[in-house]
Protein backbone atom coordinates (compact mmCIF):
# COMPACT_ATOMS: atom_id res chain seq x y z
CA UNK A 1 7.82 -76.76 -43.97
CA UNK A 2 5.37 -75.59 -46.76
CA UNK A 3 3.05 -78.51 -45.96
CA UNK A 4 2.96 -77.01 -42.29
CA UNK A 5 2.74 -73.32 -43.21
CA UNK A 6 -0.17 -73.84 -46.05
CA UNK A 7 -2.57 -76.88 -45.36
CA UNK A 8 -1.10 -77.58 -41.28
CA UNK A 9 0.03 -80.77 -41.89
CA UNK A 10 2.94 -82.45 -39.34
CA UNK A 11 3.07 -85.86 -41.28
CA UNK A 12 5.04 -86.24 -44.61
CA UNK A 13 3.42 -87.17 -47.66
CA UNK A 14 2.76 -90.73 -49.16
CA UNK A 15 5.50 -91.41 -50.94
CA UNK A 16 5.63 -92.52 -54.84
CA UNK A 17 7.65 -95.33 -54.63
CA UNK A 18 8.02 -97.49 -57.45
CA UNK A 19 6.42 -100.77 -56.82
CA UNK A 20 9.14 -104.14 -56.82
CA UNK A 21 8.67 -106.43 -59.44
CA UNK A 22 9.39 -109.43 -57.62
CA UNK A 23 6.86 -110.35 -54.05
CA UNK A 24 8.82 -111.73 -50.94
CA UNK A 25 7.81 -115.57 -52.44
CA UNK A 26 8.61 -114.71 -55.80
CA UNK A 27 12.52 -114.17 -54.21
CA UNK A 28 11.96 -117.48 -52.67
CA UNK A 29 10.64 -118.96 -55.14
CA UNK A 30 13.58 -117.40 -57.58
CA UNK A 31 16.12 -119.01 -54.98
CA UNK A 32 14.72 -122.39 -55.34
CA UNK A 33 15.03 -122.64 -59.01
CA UNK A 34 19.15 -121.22 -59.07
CA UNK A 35 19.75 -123.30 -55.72
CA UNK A 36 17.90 -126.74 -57.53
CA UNK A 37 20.62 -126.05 -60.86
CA UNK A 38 23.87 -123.89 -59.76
CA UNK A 39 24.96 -123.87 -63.09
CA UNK A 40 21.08 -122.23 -64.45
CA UNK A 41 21.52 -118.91 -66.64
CA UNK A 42 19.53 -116.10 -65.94
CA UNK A 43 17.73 -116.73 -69.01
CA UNK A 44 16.61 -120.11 -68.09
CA UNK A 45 15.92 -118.96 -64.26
CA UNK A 46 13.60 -116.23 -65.80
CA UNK A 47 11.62 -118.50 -68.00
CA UNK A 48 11.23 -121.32 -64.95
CA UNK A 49 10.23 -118.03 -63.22
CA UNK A 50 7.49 -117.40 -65.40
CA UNK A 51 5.75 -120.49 -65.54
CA UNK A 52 5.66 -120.20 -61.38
CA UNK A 53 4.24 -116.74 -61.84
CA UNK A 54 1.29 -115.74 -63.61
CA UNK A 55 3.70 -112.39 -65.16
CA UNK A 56 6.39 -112.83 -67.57
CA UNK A 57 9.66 -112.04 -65.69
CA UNK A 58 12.80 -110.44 -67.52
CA UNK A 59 16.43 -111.88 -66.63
CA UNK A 60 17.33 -108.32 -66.00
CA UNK A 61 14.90 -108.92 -63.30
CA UNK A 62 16.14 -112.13 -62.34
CA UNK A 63 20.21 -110.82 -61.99
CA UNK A 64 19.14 -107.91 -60.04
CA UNK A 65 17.28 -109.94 -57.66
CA UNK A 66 19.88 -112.45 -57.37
CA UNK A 67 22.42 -109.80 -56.65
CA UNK A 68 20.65 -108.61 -53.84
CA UNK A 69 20.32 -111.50 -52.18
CA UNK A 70 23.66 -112.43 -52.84
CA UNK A 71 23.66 -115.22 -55.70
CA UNK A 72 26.63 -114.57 -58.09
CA UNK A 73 27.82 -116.58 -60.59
CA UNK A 74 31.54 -117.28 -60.46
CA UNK A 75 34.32 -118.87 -62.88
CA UNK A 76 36.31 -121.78 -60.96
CA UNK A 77 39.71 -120.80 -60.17
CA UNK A 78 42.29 -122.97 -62.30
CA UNK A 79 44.06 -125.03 -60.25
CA UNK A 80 46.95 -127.40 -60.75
CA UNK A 81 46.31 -130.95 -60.95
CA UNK A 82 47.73 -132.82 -58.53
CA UNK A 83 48.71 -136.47 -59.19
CA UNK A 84 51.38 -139.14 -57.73
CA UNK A 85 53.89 -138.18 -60.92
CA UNK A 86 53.21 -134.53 -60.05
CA UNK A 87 54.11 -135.28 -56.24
CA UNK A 88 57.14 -136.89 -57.28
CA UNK A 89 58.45 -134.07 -59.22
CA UNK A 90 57.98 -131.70 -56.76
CA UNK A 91 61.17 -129.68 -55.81
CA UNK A 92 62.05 -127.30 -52.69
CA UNK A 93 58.41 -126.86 -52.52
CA UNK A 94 58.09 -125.83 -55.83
CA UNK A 95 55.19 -127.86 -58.01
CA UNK A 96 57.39 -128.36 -61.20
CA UNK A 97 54.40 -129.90 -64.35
């Protein structure tokens, strides 16, 4: 309302917005490189990332992007091996190893 009142202005002001780090093809590009290697650190993402870009990239950087776009890194769920010995000593549904 002060911007109306003193200088007449109806449009708000530019905003300061910090700029991203990372372009639209640096995401892509950032994608590629954890899609190409599931099992890639963040570390190792952000130095691959680096020799793509002409900036050094930090893997704080690299998580954050990857979190927004979804890209977590998960521990496998441990899971009971199944075999024919295991099979056979199953008992009123119960796995018994």
């Amino acid at each position: 309302m002060t911007a109306y009142t003193n200088y007449g202005k109806t449009s708000s002001a530019k905003s300061s917005v910090r700029k991203p780090k990372l372009s639209e093809r640096d995401r892509r590009t950032s994608k590629r490189i954890v899609f190409k290697n599931h099992r890639t650190t963040s570390a190792k993402a952000a130095a691959e990332l680096s020799i793509h870009l002409e900036h050094l990239v930090s893997t704080q950087t690299v998580r954050r992007e990857h979190q927004k776009s979804n890209i977590r890194g998960r521990d496998a769920i441990a899971k009971p091996l199944i075999t024919e010995t295991t099979l056979k000593g199953e008992k009123d549904g119960v796995m018994i190893t």
